[in-house]
Structures are given as C-alpha cells and as structure tokens.
PDB file of N, CA and C in Angstrom:
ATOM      1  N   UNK A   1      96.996-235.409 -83.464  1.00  0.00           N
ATOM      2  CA  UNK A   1      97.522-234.052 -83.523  1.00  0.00           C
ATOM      3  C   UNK A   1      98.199-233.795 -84.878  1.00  0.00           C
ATOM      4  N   UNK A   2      99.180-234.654 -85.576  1.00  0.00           N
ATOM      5  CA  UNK A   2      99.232-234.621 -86.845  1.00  0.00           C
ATOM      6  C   UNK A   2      98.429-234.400 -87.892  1.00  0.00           C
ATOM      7  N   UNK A   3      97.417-235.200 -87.664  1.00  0.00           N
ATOM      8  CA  UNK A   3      96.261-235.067 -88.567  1.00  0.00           C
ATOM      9  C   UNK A   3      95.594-233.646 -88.861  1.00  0.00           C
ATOM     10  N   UNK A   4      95.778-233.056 -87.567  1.00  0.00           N
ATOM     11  CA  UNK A   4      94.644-232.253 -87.125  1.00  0.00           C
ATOM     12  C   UNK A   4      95.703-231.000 -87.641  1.00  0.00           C
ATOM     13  N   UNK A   5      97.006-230.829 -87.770  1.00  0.00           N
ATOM     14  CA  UNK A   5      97.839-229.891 -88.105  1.00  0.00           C
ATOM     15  C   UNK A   5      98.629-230.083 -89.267  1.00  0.00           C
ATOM     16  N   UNK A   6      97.647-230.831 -90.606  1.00  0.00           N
ATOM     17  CA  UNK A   6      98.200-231.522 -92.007  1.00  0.00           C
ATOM     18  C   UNK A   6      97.182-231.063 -92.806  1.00  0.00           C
ATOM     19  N   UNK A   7      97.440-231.078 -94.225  1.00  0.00           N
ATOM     20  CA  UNK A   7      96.445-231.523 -94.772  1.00  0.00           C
ATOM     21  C   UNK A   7      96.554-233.203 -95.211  1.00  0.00           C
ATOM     22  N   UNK A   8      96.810-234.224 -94.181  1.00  0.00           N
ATOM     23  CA  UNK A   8      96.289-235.609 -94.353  1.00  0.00           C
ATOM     24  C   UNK A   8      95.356-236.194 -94.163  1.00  0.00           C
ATOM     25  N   UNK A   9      95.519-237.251 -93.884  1.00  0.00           N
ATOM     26  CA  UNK A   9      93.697-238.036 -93.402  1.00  0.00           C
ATOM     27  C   UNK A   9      94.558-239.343 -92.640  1.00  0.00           C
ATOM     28  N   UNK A  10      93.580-240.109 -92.435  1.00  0.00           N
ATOM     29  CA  UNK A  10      93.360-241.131 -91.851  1.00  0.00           C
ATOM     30  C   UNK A  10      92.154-241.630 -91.861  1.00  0.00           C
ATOM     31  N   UNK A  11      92.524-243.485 -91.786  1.00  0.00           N
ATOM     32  CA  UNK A  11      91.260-244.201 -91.816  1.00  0.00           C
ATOM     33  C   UNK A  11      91.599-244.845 -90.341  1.00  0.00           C
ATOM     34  N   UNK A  12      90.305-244.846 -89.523  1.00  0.00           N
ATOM     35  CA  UNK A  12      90.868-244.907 -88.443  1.00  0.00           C
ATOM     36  C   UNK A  12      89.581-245.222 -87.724  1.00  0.00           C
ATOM     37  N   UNK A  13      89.120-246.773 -86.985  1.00  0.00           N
ATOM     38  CA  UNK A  13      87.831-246.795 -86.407  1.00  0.00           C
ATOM     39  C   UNK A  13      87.164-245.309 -86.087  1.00  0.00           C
ATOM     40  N   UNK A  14      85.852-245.449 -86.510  1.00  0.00           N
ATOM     41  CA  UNK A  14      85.063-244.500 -85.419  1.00  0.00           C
ATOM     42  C   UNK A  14      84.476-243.879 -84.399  1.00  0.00           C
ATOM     43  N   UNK A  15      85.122-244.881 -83.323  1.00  0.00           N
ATOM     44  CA  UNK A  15      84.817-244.799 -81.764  1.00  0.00           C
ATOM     45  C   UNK A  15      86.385-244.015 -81.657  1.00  0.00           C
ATOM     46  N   UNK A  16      87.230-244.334 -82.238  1.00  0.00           N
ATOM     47  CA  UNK A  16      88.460-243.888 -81.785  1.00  0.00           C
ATOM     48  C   UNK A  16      88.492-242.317 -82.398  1.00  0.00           C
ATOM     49  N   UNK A  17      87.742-242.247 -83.608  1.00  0.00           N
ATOM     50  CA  UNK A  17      88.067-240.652 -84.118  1.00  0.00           C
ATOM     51  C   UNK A  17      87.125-240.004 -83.500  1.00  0.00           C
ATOM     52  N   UNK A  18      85.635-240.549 -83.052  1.00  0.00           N
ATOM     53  CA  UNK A  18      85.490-239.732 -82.232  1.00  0.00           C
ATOM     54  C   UNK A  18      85.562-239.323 -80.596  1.00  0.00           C
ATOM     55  N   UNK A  19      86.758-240.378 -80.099  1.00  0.00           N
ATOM     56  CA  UNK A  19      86.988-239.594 -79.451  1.00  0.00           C
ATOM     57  C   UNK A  19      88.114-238.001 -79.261  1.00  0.00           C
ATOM     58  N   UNK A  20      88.674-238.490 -80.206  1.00  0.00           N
ATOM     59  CA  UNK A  20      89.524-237.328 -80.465  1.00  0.00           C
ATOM     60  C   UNK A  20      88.848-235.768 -81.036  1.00  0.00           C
ATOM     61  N   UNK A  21      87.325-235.809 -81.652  1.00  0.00           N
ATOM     62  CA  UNK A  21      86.632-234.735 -81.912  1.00  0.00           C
ATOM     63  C   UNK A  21      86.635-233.543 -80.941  1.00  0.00           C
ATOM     64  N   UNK A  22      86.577-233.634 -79.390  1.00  0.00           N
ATOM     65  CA  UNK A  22      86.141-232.460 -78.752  1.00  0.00           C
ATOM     66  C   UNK A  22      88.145-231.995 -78.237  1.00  0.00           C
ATOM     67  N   UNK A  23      88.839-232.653 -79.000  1.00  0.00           N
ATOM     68  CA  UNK A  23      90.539-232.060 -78.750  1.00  0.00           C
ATOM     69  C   UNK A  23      91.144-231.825 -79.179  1.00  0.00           C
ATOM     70  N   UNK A  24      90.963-232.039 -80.594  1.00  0.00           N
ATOM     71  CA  UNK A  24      91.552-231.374 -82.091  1.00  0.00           C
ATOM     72  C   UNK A  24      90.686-231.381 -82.885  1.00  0.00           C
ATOM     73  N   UNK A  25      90.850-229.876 -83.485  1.00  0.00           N
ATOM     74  CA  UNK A  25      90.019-229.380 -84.793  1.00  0.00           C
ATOM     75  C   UNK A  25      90.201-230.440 -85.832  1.00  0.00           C
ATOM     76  N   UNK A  26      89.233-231.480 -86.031  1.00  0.00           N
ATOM     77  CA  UNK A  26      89.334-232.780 -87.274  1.00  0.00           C
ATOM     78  C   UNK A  26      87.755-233.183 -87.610  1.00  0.00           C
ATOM     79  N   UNK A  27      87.686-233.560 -88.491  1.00  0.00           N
ATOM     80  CA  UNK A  27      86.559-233.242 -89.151  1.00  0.00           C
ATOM     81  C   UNK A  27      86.145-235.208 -88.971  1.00  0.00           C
ATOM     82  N   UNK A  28      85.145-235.919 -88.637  1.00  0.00           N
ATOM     83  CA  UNK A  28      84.869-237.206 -88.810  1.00  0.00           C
ATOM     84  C   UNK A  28      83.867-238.050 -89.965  1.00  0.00           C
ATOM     85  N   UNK A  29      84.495-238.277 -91.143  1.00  0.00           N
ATOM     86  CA  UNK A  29      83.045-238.071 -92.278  1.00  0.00           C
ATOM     87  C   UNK A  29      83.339-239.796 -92.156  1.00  0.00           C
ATOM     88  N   UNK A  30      81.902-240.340 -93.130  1.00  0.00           N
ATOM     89  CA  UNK A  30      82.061-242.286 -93.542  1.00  0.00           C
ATOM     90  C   UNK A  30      82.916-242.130 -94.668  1.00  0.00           C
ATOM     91  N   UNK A  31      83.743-243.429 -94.400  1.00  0.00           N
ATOM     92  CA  UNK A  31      84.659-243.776 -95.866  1.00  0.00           C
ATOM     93  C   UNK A  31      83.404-243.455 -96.890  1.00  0.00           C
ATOM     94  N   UNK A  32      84.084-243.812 -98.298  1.00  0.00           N
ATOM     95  CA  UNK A  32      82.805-243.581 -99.458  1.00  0.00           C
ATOM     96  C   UNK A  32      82.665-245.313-100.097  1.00  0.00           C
ATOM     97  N   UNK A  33      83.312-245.912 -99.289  1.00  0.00           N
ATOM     98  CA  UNK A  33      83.372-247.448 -99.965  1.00  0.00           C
ATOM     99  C   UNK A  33      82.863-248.510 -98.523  1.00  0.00           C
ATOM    100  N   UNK A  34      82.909-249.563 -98.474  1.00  0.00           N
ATOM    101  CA  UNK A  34      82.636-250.262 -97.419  1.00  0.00           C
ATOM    102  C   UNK A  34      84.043-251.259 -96.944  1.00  0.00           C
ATOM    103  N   UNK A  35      84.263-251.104 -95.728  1.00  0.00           N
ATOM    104  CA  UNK A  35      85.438-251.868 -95.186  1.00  0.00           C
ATOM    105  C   UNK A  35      85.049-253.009 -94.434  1.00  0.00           C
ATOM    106  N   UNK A  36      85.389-254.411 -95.118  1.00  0.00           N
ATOM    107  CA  UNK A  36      85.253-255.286 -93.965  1.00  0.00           C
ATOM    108  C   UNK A  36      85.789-255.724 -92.289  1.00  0.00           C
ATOM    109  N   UNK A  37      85.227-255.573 -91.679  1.00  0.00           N
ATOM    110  CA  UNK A  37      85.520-255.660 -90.162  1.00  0.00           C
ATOM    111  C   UNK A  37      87.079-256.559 -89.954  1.00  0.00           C
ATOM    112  N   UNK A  38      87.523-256.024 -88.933  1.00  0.00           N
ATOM    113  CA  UNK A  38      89.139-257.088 -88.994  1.00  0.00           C
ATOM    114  C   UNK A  38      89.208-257.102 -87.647  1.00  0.00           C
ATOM    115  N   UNK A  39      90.050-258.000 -87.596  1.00  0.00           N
ATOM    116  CA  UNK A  39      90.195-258.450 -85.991  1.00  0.00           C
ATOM    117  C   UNK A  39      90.987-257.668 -85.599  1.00  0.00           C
ATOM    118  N   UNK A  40      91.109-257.422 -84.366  1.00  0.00           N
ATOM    119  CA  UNK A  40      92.179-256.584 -83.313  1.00  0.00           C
ATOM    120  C   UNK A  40      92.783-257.384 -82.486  1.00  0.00           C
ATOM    121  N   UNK A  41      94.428-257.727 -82.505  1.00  0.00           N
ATOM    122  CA  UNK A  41      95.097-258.800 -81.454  1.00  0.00           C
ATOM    123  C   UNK A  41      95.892-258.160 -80.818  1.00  0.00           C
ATOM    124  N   UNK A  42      96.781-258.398 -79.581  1.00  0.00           N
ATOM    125  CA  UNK A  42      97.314-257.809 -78.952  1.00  0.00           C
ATOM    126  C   UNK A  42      98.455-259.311 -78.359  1.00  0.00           C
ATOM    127  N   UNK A  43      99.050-258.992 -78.362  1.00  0.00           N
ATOM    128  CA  UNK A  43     100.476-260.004 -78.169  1.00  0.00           C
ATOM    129  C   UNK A  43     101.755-259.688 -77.350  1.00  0.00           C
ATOM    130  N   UNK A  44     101.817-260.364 -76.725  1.00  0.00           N
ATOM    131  CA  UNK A  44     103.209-260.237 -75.796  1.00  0.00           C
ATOM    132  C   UNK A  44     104.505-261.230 -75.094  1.00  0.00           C
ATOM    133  N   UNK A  45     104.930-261.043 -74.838  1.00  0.00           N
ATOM    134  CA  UNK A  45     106.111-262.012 -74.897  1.00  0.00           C
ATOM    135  C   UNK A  45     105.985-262.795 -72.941  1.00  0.00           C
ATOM    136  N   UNK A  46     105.757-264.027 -73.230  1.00  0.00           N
ATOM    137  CA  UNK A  46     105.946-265.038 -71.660  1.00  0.00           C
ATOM    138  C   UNK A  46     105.993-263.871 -70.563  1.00  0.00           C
ATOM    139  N   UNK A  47     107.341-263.435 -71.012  1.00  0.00           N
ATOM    140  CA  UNK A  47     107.884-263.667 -69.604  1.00  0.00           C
ATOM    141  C   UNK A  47     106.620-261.949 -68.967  1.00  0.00           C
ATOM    142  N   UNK A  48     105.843-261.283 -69.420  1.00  0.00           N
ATOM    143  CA  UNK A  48     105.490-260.532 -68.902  1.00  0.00           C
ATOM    144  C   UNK A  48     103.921-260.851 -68.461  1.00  0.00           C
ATOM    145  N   UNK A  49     103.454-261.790 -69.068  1.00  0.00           N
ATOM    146  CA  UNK A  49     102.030-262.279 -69.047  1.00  0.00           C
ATOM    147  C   UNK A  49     101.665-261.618 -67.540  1.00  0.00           C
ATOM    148  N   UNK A  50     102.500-261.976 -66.485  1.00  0.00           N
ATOM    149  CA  UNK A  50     101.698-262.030 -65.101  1.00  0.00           C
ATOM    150  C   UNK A  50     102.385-260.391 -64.647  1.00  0.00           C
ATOM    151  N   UNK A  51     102.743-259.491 -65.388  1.00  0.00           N
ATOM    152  CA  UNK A  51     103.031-258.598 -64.748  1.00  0.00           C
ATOM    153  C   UNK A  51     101.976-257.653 -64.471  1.00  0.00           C
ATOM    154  N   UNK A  52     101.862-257.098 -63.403  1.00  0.00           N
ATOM    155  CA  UNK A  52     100.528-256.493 -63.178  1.00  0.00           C
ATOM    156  C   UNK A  52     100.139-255.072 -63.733  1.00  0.00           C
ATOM    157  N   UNK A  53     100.788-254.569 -64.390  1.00  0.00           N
ATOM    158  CA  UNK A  53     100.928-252.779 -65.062  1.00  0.00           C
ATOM    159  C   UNK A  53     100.123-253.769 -66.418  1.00  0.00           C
ATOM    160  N   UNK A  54     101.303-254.773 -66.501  1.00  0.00           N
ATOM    161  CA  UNK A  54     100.640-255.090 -68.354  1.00  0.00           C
ATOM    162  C   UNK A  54      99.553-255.749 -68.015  1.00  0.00           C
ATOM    163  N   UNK A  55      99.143-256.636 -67.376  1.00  0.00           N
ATOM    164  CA  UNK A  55      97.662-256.781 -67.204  1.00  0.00           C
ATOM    165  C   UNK A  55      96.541-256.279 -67.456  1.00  0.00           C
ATOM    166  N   UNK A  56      97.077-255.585 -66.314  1.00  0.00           N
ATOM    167  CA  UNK A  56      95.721-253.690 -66.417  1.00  0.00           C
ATOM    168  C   UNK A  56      95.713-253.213 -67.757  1.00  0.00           C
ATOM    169  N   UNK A  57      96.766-252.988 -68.804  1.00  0.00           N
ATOM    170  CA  UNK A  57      96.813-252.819 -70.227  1.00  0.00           C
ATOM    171  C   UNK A  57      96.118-253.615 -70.796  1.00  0.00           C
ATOM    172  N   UNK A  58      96.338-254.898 -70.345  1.00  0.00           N
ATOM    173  CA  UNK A  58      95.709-255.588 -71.803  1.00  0.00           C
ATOM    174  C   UNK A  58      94.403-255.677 -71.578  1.00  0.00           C
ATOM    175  N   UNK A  59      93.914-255.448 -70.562  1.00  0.00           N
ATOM    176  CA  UNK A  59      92.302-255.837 -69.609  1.00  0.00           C
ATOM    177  C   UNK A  59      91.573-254.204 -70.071  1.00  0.00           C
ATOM    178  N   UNK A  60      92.366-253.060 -69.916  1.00  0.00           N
ATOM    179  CA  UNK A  60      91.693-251.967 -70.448  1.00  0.00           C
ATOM    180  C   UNK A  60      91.728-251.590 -71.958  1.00  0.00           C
ATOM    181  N   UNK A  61      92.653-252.553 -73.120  1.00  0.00           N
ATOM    182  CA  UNK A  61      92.897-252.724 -74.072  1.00  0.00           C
ATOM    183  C   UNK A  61      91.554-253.725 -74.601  1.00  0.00           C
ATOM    184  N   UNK A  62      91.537-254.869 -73.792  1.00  0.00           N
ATOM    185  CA  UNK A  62      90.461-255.488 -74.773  1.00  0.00           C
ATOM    186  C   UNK A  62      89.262-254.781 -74.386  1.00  0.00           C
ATOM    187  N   UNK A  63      89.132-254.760 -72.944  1.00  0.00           N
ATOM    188  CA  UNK A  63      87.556-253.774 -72.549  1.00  0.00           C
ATOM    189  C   UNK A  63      87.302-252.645 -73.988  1.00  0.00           C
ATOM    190  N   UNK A  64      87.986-251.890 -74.251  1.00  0.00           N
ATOM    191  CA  UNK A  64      88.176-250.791 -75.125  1.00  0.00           C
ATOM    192  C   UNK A  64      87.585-251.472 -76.385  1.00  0.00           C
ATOM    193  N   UNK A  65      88.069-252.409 -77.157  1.00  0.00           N
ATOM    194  CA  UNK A  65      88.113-252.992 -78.727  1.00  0.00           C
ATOM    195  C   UNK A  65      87.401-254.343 -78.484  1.00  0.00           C
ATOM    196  N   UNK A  66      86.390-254.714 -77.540  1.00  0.00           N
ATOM    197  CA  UNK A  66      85.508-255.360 -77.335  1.00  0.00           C
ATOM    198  C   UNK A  66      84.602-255.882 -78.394  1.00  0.00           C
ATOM    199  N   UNK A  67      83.667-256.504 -79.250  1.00  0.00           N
ATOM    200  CA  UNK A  67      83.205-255.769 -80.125  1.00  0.00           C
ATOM    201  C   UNK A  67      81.587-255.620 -79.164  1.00  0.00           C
ATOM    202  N   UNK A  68      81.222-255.000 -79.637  1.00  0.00           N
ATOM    203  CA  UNK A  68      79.725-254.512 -78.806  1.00  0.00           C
ATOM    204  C   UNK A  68      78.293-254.963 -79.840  1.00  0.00           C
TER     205      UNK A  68
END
C-alpha cells in the first residue's frame, strides 16, 4: 500500500508482487540486471517450536517460499 501511494519502488520476489497486482494500482516490470537466488529462513525461539498457531505459520510459511 505504500508503494502503491509513493513514488517508490521495491524489489520484491515476483510471486509476491504479483499477488498484490489485482489490490493496488502497482505496476510489476523485470529488474534490468540479474539477481542471484537467496535463501529464505525462518527462525524461532525453543520454547515455541510445539505451539500450534506457530506451527500452522511456519507450515503455511514454508508451503508459500517452497522453491518449485
């Protein structure tokens, strides 16, 4: 929503910008250079590992950033 009410940008995967296309007026073009791929981690502290809300997070978090 920032983006979309700036004149800024963002570099920002392309599964993720487009999902934001059909909910804010933002335009989705290719960088003009090439970016090497980077890992995506997600980290959390013991004592919550087995809690079941964060579970479901991290299980619909990696499902999401999977690589395909």
């Amino acid at each position: 929503m920032i983006i979309a009410s700036s004149d800024l940008l963002a570099v920002i995967p392309g599964r993720l910008a487009q999902s934001f296309v059909s909910h804010v007026p933002i335009k989705v073009l290719p960088l003009p250079i090439p970016i090497p791929p980077f890992d995506i981690r997600i980290y959390w502290h013991e004592r919550y590992h087995y809690d079941p809300t964060l579970r479901w997070f991290r299980s619909v978090f990696v499902d999401l950033f999977r690589a395909k």
